[in-house]
C-alpha atoms as a PDB file:
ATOM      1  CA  UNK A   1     -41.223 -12.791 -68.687  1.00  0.00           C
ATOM      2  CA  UNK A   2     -42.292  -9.327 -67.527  1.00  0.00           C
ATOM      3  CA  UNK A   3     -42.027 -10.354 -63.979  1.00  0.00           C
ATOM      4  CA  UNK A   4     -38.697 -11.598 -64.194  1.00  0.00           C
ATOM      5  CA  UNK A   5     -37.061  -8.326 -65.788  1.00  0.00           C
ATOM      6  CA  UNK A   6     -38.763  -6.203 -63.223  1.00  0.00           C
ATOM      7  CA  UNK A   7     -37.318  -8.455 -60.518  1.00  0.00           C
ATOM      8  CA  UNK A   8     -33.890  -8.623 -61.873  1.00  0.00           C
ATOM      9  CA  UNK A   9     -33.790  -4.615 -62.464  1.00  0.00           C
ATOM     10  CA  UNK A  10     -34.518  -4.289 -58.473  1.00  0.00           C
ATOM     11  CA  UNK A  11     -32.310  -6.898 -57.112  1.00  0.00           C
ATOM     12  CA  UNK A  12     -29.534  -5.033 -59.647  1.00  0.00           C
ATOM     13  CA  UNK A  13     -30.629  -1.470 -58.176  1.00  0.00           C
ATOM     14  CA  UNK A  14     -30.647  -2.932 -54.334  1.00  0.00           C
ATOM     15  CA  UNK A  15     -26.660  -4.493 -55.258  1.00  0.00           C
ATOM     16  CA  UNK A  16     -25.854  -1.415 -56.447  1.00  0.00           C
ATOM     17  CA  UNK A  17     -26.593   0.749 -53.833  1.00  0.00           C
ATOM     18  CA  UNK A  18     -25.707  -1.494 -51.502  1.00  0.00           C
ATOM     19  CA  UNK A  19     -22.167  -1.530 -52.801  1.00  0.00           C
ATOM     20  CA  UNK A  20     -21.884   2.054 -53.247  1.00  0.00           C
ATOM     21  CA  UNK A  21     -22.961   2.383 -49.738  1.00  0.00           C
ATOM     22  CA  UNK A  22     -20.243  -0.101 -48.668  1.00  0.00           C
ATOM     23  CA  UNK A  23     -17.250   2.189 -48.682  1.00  0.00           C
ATOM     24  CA  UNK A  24     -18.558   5.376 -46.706  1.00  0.00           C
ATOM     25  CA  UNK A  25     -19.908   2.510 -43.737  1.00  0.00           C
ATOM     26  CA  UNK A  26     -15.963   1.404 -43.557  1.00  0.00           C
ATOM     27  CA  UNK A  27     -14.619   4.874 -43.093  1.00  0.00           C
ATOM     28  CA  UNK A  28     -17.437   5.776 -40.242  1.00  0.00           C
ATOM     29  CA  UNK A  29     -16.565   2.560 -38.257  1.00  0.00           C
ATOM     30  CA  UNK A  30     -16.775   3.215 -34.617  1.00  0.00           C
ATOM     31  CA  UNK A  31     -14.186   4.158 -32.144  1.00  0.00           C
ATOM     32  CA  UNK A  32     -13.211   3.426 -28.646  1.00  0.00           C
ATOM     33  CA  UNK A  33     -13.685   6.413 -26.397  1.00  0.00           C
ATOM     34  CA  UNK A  34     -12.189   6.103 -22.917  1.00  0.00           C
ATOM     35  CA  UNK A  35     -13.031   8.069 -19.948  1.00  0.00           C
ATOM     36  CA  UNK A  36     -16.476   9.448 -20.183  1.00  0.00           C
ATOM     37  CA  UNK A  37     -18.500   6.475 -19.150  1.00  0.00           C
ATOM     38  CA  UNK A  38     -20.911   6.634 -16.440  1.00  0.00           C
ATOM     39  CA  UNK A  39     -20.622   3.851 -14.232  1.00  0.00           C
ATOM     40  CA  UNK A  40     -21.696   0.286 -15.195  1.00  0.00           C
ATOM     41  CA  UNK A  41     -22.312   1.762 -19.061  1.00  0.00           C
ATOM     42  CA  UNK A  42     -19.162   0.604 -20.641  1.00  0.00           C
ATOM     43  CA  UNK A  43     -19.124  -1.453 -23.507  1.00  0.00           C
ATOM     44  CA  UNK A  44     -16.851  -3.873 -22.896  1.00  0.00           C
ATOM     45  CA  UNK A  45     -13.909  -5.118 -20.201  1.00  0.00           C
ATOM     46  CA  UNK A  46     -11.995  -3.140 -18.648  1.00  0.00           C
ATOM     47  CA  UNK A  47      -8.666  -3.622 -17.021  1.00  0.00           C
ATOM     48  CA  UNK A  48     -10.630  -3.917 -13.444  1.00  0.00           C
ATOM     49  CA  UNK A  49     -13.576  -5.350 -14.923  1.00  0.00           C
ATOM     50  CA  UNK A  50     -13.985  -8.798 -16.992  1.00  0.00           C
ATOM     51  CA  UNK A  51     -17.316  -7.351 -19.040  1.00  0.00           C
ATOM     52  CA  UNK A  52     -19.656  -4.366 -20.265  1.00  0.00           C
ATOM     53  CA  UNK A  53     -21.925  -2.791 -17.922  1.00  0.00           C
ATOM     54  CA  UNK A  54     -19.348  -3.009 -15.000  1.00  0.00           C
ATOM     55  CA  UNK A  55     -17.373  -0.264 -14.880  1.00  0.00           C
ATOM     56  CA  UNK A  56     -17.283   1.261 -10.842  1.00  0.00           C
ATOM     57  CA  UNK A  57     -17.091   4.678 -11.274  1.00  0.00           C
ATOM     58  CA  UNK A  58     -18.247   7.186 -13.938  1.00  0.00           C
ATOM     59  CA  UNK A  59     -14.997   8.184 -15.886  1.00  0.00           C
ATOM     60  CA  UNK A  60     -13.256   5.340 -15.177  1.00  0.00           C
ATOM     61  CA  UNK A  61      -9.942   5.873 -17.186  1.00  0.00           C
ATOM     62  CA  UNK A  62      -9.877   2.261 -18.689  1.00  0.00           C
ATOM     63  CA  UNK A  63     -13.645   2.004 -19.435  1.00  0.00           C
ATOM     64  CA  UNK A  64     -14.806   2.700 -23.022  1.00  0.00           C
ATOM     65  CA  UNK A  65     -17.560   2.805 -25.241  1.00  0.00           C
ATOM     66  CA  UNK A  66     -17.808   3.003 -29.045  1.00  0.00           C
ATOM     67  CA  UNK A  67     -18.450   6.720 -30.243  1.00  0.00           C
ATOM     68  CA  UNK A  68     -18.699   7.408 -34.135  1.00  0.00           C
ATOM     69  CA  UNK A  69     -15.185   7.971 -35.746  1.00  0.00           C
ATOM     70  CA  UNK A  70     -14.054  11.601 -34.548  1.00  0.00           C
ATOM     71  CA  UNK A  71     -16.310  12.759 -31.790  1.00  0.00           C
ATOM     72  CA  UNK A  72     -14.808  11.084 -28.944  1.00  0.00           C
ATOM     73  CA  UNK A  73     -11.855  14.046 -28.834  1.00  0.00           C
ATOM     74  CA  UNK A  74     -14.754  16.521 -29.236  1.00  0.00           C
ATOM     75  CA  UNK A  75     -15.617  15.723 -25.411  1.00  0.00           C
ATOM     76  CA  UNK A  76     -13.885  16.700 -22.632  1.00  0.00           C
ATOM     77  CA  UNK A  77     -12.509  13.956 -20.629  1.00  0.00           C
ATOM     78  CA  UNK A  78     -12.834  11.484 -24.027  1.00  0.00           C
ATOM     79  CA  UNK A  79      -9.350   9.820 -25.335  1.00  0.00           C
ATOM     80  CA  UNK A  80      -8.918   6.931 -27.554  1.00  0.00           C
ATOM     81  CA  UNK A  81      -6.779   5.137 -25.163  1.00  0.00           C
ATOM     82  CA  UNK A  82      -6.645   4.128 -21.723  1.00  0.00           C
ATOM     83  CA  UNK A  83      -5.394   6.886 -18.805  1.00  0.00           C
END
């Protein structure tokens, strides 16, 4: 009987800080940044390309990688869309 009251008072602490964690990971969900990938570092297609890690030249305009929410307009040359 012990056992199973100490087991039930972690699983309840794990669910609730796992769901009081749950809303600050949806507001830092990642961003596109375009323009400040070196070459063949992108993280997905590109206009010119059909999949990551094929980008042609660093800074390719179309060619983006995910950057936490609000630092890819802290770099110069970084945009959240396509040039």
């Amino acid at each position: 009987m012990k056992m199973n009251t100490l087991t039930a008072s972690a699983v309840s602490a794990l669910v609730a800080f796992g769901l009081g964690a749950a809303p600050a990971m949806a507001e830092d969900k990642p961003e596109k940044c375009y323009g400040i990938v070196k070459a063949a570092k992108n993280d997905c297609q590109t206009t010119n390309n059909a999949c990551a890690s094929h980008s042609g030249s660093d800074n390719q305009g179309d060619a983006w990688i995910y950057l936490p929410k609000g630092t890819c307009e802290k770099i110069v040359g970084g945009g959240l869309a396509a040039k």
